[in-house]
PDB file of N, CA and C in Angstrom:
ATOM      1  N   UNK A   1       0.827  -1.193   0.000  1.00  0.00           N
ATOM      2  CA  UNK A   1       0.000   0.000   0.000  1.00  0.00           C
ATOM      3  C   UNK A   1       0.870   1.255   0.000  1.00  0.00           C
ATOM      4  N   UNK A   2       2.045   1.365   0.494  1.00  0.00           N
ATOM      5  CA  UNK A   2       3.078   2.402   0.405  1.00  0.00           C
ATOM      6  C   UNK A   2       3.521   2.816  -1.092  1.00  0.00           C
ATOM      7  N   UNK A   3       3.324   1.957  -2.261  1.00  0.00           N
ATOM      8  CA  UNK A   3       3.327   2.694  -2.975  1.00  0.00           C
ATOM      9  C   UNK A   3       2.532   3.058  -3.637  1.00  0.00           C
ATOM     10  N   UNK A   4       1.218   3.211  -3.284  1.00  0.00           N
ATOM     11  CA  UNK A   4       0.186   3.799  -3.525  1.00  0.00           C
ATOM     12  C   UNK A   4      -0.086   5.419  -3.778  1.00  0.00           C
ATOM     13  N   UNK A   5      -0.521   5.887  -4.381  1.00  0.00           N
ATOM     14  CA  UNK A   5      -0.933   7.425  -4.763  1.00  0.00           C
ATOM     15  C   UNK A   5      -2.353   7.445  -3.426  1.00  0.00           C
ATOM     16  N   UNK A   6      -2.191   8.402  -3.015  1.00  0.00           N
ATOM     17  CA  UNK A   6      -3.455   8.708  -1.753  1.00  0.00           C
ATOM     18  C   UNK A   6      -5.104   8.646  -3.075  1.00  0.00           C
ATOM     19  N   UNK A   7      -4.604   8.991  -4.181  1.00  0.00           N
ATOM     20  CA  UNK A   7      -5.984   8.543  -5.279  1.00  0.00           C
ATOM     21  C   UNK A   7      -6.225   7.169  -5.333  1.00  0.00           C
ATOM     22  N   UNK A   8      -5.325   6.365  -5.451  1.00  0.00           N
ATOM     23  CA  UNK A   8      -5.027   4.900  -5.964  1.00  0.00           C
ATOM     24  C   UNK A   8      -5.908   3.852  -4.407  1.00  0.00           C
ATOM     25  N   UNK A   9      -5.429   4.758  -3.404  1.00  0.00           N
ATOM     26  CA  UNK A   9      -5.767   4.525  -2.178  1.00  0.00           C
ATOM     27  C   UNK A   9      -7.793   4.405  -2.343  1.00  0.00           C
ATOM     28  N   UNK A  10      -7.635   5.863  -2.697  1.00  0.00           N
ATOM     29  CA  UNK A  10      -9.360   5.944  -2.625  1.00  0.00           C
ATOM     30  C   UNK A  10      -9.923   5.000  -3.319  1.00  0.00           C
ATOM     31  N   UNK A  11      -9.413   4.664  -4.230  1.00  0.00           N
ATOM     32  CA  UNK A  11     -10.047   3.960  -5.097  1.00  0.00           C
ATOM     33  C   UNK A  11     -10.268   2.906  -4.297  1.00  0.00           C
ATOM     34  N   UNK A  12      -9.479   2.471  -3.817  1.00  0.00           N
ATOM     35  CA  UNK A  12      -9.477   0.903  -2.943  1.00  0.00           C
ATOM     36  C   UNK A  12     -10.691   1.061  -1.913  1.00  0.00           C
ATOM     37  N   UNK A  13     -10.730   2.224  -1.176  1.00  0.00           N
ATOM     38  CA  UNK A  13     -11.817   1.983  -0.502  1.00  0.00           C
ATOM     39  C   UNK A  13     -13.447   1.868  -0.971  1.00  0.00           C
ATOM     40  N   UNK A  14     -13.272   2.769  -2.391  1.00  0.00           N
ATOM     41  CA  UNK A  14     -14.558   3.071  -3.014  1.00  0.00           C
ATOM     42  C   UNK A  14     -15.179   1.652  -3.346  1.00  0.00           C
ATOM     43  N   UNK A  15     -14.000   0.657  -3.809  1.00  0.00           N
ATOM     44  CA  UNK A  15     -14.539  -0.223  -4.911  1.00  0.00           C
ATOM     45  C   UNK A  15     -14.413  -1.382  -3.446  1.00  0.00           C
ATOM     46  N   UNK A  16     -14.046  -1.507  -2.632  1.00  0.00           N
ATOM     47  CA  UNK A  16     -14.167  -2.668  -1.020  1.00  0.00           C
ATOM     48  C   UNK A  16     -15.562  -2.301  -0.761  1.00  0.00           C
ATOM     49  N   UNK A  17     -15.582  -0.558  -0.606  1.00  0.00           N
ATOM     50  CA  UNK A  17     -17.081  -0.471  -0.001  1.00  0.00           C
ATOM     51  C   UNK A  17     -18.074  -0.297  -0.777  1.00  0.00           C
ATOM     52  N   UNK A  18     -18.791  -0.798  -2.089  1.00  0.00           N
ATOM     53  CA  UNK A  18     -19.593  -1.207  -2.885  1.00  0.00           C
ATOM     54  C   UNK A  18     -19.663  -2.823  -3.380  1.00  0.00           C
ATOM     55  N   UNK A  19     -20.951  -3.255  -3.580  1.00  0.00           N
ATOM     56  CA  UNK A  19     -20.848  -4.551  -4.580  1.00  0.00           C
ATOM     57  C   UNK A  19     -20.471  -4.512  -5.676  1.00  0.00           C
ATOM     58  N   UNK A  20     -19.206  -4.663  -6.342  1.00  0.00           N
ATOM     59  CA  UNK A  20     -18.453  -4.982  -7.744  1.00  0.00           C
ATOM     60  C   UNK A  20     -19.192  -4.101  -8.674  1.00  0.00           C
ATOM     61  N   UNK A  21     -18.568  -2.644  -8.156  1.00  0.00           N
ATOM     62  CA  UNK A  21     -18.966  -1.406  -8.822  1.00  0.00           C
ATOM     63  C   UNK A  21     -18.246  -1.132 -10.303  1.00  0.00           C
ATOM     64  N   UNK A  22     -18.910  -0.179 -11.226  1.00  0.00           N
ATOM     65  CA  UNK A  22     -18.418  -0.320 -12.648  1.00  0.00           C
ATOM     66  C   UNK A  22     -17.852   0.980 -12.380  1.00  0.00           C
ATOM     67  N   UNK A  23     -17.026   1.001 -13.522  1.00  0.00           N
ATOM     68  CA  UNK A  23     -15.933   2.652 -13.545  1.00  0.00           C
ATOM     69  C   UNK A  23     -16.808   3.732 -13.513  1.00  0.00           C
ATOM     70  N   UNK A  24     -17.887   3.736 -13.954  1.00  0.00           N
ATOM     71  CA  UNK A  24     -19.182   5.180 -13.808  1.00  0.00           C
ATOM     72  C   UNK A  24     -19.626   4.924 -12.244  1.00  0.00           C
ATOM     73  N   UNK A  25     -19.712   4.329 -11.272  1.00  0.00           N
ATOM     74  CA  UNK A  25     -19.961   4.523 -10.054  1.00  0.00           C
ATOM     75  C   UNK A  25     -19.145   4.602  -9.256  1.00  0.00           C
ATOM     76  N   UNK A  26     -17.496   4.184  -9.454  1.00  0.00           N
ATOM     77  CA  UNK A  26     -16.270   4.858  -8.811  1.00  0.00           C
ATOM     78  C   UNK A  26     -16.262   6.223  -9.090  1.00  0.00           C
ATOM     79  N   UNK A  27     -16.473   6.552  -9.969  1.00  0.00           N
ATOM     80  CA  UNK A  27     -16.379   7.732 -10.332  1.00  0.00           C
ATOM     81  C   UNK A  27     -17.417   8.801  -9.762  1.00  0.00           C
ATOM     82  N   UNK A  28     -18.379   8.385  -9.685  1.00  0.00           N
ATOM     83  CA  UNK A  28     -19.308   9.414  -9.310  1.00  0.00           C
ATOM     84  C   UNK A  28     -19.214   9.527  -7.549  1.00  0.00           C
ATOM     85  N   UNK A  29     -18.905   8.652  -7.270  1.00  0.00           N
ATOM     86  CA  UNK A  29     -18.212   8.096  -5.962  1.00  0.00           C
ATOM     87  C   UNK A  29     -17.275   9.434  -5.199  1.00  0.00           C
ATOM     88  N   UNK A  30     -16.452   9.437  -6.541  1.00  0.00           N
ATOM     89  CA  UNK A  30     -14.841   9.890  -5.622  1.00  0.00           C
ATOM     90  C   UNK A  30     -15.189  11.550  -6.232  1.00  0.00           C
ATOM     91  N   UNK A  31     -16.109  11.688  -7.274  1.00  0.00           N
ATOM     92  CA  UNK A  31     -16.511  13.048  -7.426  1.00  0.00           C
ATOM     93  C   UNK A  31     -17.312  13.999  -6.356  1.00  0.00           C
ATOM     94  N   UNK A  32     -18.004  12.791  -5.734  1.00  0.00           N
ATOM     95  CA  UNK A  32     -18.692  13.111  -4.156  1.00  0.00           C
ATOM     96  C   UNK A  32     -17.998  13.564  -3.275  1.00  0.00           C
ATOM     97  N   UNK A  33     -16.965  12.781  -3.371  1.00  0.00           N
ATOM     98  CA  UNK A  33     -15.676  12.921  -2.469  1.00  0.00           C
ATOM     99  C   UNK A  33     -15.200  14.141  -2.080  1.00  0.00           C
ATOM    100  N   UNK A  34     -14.599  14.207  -3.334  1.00  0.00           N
ATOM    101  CA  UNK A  34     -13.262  15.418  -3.614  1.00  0.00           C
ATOM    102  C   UNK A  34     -14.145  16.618  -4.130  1.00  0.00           C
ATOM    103  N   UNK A  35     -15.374  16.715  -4.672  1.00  0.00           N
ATOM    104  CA  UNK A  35     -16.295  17.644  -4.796  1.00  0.00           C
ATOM    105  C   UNK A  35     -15.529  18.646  -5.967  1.00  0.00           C
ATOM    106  N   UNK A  36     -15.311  17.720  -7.041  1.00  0.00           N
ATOM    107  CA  UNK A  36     -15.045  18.235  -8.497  1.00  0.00           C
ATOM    108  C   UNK A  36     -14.725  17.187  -9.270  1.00  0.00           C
ATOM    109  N   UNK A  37     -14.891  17.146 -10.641  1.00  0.00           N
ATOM    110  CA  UNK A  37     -14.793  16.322 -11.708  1.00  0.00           C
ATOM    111  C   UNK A  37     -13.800  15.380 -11.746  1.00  0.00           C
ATOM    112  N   UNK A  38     -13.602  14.281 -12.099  1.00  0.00           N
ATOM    113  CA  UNK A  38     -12.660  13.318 -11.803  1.00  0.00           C
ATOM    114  C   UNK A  38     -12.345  12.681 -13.552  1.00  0.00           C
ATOM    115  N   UNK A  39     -12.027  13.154 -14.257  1.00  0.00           N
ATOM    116  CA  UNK A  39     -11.460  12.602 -15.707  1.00  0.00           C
ATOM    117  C   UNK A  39     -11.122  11.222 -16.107  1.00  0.00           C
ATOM    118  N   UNK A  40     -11.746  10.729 -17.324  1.00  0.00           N
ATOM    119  CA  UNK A  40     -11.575   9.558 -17.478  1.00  0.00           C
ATOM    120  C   UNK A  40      -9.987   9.110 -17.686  1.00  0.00           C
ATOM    121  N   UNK A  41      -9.406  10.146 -17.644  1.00  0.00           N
ATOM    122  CA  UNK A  41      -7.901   9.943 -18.294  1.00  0.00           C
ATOM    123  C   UNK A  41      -7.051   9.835 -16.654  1.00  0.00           C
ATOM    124  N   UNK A  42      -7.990  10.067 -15.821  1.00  0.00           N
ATOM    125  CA  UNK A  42      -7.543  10.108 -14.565  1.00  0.00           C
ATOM    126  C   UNK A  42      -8.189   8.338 -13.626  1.00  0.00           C
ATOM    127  N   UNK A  43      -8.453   8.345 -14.244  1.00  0.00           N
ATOM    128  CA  UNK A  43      -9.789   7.195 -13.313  1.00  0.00           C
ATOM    129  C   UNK A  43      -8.975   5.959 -13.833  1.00  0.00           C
ATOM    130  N   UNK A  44      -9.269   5.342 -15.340  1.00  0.00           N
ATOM    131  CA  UNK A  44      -9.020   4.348 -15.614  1.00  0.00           C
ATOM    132  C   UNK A  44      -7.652   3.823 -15.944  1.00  0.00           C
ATOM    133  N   UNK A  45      -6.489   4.602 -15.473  1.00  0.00           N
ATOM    134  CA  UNK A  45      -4.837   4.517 -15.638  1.00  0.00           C
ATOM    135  C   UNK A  45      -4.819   3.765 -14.343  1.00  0.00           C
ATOM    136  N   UNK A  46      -5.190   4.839 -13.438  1.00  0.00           N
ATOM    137  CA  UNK A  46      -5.004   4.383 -11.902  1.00  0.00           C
ATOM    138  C   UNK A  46      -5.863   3.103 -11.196  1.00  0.00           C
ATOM    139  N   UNK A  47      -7.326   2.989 -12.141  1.00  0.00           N
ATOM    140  CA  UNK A  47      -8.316   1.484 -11.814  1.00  0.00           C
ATOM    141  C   UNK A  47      -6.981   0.539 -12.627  1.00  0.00           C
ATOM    142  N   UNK A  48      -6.546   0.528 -13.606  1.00  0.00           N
ATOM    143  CA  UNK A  48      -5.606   0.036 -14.460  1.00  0.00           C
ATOM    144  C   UNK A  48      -4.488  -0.551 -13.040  1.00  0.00           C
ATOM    145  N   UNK A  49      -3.702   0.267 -12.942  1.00  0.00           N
ATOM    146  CA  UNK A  49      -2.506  -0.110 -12.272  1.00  0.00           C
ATOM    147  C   UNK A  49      -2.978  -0.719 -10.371  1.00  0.00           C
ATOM    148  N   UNK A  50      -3.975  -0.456 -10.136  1.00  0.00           N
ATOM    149  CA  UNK A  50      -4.609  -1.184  -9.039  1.00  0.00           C
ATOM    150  C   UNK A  50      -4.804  -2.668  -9.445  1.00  0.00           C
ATOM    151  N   UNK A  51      -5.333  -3.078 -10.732  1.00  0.00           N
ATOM    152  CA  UNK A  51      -5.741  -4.260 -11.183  1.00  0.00           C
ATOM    153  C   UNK A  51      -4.006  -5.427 -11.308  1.00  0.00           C
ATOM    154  N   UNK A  52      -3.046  -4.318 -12.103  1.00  0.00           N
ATOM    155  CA  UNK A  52      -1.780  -4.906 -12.149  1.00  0.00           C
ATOM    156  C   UNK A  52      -1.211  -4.931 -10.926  1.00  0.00           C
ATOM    157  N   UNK A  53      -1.507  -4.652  -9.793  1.00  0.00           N
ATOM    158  CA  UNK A  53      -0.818  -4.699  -8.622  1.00  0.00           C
ATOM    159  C   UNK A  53      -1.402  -6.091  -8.054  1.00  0.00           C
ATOM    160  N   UNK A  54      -2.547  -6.652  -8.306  1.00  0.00           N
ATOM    161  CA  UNK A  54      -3.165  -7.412  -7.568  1.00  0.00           C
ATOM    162  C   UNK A  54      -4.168  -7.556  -6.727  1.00  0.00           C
ATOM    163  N   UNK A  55      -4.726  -5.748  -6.259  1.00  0.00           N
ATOM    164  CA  UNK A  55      -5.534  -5.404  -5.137  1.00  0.00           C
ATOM    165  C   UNK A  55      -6.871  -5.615  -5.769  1.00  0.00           C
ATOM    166  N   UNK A  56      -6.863  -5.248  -7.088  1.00  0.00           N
ATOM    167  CA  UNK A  56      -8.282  -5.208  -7.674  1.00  0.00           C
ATOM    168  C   UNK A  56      -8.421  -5.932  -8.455  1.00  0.00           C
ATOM    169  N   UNK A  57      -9.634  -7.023  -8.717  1.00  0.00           N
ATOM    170  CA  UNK A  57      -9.610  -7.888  -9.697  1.00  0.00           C
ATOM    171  C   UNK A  57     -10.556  -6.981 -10.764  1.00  0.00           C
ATOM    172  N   UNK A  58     -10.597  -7.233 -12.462  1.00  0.00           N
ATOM    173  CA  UNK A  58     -11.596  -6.521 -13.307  1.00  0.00           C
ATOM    174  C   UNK A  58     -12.657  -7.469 -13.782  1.00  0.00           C
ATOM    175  N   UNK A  59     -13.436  -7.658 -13.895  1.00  0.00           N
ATOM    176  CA  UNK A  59     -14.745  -8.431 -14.794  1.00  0.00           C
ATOM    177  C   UNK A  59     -15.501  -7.870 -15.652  1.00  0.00           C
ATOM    178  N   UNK A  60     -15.781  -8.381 -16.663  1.00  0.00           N
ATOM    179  CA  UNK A  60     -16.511  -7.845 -17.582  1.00  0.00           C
ATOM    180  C   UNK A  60     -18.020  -7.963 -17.794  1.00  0.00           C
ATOM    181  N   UNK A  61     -19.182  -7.136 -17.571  1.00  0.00           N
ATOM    182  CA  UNK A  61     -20.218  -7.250 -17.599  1.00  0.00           C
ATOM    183  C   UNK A  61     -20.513  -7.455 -18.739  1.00  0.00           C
ATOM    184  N   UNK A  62     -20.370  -6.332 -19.909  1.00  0.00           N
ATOM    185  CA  UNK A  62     -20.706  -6.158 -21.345  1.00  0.00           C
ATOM    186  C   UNK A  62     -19.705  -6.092 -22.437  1.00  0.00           C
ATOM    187  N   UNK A  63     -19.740  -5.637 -23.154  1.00  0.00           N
ATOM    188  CA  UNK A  63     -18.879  -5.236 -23.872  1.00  0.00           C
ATOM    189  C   UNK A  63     -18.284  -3.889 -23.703  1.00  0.00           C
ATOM    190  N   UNK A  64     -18.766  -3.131 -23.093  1.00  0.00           N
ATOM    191  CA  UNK A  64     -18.591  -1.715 -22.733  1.00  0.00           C
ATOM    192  C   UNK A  64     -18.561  -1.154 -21.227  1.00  0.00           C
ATOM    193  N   UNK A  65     -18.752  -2.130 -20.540  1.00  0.00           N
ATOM    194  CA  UNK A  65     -18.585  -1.968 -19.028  1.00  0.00           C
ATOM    195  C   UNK A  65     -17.859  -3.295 -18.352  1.00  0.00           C
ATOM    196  N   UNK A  66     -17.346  -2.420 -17.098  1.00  0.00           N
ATOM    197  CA  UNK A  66     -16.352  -3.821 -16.508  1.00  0.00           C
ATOM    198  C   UNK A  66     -16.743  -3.158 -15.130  1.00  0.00           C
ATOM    199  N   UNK A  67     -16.315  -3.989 -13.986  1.00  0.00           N
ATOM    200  CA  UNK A  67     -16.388  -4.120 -12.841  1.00  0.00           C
ATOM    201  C   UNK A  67     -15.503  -4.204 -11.744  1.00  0.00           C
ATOM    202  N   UNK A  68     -15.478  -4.016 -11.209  1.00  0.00           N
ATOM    203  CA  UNK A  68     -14.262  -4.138  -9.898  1.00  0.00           C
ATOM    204  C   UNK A  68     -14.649  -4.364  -8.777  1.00  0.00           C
ATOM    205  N   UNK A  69     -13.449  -5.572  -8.431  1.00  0.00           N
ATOM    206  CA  UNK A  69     -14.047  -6.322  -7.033  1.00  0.00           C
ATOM    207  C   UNK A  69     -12.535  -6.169  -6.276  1.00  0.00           C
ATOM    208  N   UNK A  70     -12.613  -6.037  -4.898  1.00  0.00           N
ATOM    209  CA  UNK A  70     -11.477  -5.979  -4.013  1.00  0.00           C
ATOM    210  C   UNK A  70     -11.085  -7.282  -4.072  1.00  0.00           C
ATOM    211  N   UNK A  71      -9.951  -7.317  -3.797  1.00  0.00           N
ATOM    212  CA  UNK A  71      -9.412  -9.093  -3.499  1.00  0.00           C
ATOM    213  C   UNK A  71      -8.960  -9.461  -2.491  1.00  0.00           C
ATOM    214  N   UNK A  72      -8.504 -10.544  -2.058  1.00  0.00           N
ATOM    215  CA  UNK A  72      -7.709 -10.879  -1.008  1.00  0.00           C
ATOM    216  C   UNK A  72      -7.023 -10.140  -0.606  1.00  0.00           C
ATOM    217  N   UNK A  73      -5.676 -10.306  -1.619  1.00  0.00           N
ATOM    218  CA  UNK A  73      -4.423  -8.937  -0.975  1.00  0.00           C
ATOM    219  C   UNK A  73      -4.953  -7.332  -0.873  1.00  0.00           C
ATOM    220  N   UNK A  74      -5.907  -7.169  -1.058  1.00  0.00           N
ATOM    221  CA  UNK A  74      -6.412  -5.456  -1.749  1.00  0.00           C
ATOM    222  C   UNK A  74      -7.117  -5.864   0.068  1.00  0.00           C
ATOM    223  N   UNK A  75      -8.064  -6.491   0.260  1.00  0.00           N
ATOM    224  CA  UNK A  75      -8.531  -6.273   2.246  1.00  0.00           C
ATOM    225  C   UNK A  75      -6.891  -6.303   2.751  1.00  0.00           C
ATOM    226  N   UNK A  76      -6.369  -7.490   2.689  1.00  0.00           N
ATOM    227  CA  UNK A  76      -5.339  -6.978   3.663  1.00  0.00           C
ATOM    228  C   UNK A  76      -4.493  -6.385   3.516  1.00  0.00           C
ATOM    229  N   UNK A  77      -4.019  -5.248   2.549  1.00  0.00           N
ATOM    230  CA  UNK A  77      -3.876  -4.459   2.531  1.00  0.00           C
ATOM    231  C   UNK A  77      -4.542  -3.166   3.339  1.00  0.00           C
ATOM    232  N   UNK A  78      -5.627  -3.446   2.750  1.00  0.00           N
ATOM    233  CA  UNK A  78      -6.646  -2.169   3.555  1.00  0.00           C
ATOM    234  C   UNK A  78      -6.896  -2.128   4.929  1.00  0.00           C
ATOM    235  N   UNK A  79      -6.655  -3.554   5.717  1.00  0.00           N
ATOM    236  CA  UNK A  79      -6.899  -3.785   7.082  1.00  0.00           C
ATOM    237  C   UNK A  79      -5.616  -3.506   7.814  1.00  0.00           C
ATOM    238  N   UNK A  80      -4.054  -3.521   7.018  1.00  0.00           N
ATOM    239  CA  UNK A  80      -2.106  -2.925   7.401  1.00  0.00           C
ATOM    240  C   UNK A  80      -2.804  -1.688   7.375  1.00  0.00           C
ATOM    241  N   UNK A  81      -3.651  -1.046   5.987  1.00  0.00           N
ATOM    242  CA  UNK A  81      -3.174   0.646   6.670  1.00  0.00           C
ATOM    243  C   UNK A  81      -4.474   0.983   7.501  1.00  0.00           C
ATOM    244  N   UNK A  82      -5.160   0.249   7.960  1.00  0.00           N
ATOM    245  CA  UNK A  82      -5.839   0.625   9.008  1.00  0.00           C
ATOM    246  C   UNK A  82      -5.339   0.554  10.477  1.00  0.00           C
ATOM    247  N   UNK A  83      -4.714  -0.338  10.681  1.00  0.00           N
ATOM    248  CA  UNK A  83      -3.782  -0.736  12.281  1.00  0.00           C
ATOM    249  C   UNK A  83      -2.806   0.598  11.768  1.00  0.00           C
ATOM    250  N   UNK A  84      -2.091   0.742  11.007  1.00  0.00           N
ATOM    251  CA  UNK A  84      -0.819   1.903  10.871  1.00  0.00           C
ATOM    252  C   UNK A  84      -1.307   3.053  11.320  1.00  0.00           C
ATOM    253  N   UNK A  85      -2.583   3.286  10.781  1.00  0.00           N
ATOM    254  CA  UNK A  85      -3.612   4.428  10.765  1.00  0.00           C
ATOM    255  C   UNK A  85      -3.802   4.690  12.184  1.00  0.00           C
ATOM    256  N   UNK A  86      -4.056   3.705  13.195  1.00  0.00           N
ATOM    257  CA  UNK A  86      -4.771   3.348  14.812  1.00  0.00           C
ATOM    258  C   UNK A  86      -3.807   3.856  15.358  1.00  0.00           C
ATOM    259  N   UNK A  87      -2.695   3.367  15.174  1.00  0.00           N
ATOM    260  CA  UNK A  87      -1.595   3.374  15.971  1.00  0.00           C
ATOM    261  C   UNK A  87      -0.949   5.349  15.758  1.00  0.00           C
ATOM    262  N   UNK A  88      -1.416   5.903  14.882  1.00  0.00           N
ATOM    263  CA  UNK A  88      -0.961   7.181  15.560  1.00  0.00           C
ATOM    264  C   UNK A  88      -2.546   7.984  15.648  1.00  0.00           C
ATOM    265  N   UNK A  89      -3.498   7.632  15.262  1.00  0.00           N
ATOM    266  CA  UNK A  89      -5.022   8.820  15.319  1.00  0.00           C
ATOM    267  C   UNK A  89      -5.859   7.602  16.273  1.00  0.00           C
ATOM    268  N   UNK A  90      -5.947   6.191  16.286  1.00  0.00           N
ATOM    269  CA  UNK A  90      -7.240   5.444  16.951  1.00  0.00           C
ATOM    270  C   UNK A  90      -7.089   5.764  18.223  1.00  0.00           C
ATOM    271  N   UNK A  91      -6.167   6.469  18.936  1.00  0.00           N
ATOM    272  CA  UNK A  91      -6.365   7.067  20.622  1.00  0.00           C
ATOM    273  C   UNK A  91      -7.643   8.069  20.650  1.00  0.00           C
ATOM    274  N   UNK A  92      -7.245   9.662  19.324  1.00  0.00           N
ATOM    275  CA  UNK A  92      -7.437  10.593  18.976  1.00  0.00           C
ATOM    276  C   UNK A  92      -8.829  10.711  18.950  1.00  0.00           C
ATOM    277  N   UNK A  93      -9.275   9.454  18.152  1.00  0.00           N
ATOM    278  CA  UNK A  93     -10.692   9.674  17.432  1.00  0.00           C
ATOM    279  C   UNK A  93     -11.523   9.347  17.897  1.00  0.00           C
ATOM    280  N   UNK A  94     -11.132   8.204  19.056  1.00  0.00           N
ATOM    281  CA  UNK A  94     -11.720   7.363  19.982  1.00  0.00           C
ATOM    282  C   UNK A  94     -12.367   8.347  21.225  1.00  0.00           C
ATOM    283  N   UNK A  95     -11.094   9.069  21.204  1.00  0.00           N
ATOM    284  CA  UNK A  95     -11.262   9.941  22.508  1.00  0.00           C
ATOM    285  C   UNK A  95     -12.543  11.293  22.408  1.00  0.00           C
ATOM    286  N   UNK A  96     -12.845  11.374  20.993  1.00  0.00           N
ATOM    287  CA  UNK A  96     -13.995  12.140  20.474  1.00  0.00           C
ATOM    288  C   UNK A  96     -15.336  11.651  20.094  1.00  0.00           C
ATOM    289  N   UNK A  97     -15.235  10.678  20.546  1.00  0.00           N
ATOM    290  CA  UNK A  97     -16.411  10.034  20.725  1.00  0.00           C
ATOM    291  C   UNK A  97     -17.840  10.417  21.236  1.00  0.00           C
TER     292      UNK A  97
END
């Protein structure tokens, strides 16, 4: 996950926390997010190199749409930078409860 882009990151959470969402609902997703337009020239390089890393598997619905599902290594991944995460803010956040 360290060499991850903090985008590459989002992505991981967008597409863990949906059922095997297509590139038009990541997208509208992380546009929610960041609260401005998110480019296809931006979206599908970085869904791209998530898939070659291993975290994200792709499936194909149609001919014109595909899908993305988290994988094995892509949770535990996501569950390392969550303990990394605890260990300097889960006192912090806890304590604002």
């Amino acid at each position: 996950m360290h060499d991850l882009t903090g985008f590459q990151r989002d992505l991981l959470y967008t597409i863990a926390g949906q059922d095997d969402p297509h590139g038009l609902a990541i997208k509208e997703e992380l546009e929610d997010y960041y609260e401005k337009e998110i480019h296809h020239g931006r979206l599908y390089p970085n869904l791209d190199e998530v898939v070659d890393k291993g975290l994200v598997e792709k499936g194909e619905l149609d001919q014109r749409t595909n899908y993305y599902t988290i994988t094995a290594r892509g949770r535990r991944e996501l569950e390392a930078r969550r303990e990394w995460e605890d260990q300097y803010v889960g006192e912090l956040l806890s304590e604002s409860e």
